[in-house]
C-alpha atoms as a PDB file:
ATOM      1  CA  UNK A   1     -86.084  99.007 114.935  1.00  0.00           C
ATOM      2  CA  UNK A   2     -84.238 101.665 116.312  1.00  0.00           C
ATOM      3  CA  UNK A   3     -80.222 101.553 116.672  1.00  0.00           C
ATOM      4  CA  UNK A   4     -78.518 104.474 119.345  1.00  0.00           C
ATOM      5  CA  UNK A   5     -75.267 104.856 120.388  1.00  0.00           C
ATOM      6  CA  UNK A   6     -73.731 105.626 123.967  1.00  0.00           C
ATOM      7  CA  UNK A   7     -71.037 107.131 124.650  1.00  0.00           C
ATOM      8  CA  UNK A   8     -69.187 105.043 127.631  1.00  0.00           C
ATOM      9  CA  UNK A   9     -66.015 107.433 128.205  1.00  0.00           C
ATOM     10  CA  UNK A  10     -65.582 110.571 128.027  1.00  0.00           C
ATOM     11  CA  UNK A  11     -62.197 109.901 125.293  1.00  0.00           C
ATOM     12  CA  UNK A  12     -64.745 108.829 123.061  1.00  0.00           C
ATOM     13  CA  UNK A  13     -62.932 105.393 122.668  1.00  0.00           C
ATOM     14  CA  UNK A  14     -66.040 103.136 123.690  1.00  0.00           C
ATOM     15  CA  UNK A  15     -69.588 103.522 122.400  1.00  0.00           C
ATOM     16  CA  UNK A  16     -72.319 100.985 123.352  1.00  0.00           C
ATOM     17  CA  UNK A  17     -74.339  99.855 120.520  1.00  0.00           C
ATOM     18  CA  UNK A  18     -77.839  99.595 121.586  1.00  0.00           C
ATOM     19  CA  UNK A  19     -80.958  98.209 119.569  1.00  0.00           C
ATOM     20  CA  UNK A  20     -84.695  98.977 120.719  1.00  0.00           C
ATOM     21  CA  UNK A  21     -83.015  99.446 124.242  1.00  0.00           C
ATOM     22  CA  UNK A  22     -80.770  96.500 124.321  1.00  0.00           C
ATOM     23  CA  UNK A  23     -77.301  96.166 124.165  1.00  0.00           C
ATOM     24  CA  UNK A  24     -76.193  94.524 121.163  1.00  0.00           C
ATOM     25  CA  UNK A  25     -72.402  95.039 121.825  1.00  0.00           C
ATOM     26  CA  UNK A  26     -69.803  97.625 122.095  1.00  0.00           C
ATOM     27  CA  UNK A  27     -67.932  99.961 119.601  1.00  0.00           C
ATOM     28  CA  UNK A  28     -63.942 100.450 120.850  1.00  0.00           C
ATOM     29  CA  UNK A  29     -60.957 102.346 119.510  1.00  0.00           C
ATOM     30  CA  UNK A  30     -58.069 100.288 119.097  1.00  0.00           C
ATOM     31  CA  UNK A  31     -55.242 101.195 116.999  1.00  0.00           C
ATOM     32  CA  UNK A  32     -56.875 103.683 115.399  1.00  0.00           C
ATOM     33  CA  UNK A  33     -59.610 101.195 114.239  1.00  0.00           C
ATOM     34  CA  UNK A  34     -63.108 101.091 115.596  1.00  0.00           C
ATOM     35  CA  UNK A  35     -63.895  97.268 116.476  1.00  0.00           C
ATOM     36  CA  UNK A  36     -67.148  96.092 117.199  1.00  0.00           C
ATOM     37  CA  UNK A  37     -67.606  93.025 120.351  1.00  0.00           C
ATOM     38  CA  UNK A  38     -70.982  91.917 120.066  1.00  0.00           C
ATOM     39  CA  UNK A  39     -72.914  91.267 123.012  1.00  0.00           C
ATOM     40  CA  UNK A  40     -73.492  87.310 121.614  1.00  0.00           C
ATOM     41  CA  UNK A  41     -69.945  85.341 122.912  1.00  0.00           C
ATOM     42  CA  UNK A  42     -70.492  83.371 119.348  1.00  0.00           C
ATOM     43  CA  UNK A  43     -70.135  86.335 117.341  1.00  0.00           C
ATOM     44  CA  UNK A  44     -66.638  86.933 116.207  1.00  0.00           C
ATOM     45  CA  UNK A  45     -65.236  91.164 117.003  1.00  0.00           C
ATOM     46  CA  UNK A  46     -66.063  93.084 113.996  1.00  0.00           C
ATOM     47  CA  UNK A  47     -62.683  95.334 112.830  1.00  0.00           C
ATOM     48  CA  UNK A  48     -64.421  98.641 110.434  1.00  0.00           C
ATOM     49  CA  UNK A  49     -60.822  99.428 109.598  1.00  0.00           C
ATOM     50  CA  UNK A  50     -61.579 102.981 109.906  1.00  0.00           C
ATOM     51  CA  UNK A  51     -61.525 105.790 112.657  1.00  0.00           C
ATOM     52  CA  UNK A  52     -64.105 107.432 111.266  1.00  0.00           C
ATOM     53  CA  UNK A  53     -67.194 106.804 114.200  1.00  0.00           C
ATOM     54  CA  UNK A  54     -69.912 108.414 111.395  1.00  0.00           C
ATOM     55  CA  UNK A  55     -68.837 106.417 108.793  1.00  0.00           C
ATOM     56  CA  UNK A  56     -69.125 103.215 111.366  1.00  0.00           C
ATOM     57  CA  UNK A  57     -72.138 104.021 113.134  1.00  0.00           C
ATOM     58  CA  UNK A  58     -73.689 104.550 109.528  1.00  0.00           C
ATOM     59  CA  UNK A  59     -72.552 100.640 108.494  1.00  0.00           C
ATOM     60  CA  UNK A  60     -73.800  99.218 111.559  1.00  0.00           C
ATOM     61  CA  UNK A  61     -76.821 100.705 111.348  1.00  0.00           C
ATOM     62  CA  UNK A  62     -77.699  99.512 107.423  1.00  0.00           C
ATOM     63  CA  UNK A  63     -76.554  95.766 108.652  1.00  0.00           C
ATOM     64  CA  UNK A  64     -79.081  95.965 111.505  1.00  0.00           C
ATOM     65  CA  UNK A  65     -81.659  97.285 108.776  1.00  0.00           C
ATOM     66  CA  UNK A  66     -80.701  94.295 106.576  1.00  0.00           C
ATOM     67  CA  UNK A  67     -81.568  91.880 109.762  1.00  0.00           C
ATOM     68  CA  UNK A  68     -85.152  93.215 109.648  1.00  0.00           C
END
């Protein structure tokens, strides 16, 4: 399993979350928070609480490793 991230805007305020190729949702900056919208309309937005994109990318990344 591989997870990458895309940059969508050049502000660096949306990132596409991609897994083996497919999108598995999209990384946003609002309010200073990153929030991730999943690409599944049942799953709920995820709010990190932080503006740090390394320190989110890094949790999203073990979670998908815990799926596996």
């Amino acid at each position: 399993m591989k997870i990458k991230f895309a940059e969508v805007d050049a502000e660096k305020t949306e990132i596409r979350v991609l897994r083996n190729e497919n999108l598995e949702g999209t990384l946003k900056l609002i309010d200073d928070s990153w929030v991730f919208f999943s690409d599944d309309d049942q799953i709920d937005p995820i709010d990190y609480k932080n503006n740090n994109l390394e320190e989110v990318k890094e949790e999203i990344k073990l979670a998908y490793e815990a799926l596996d």
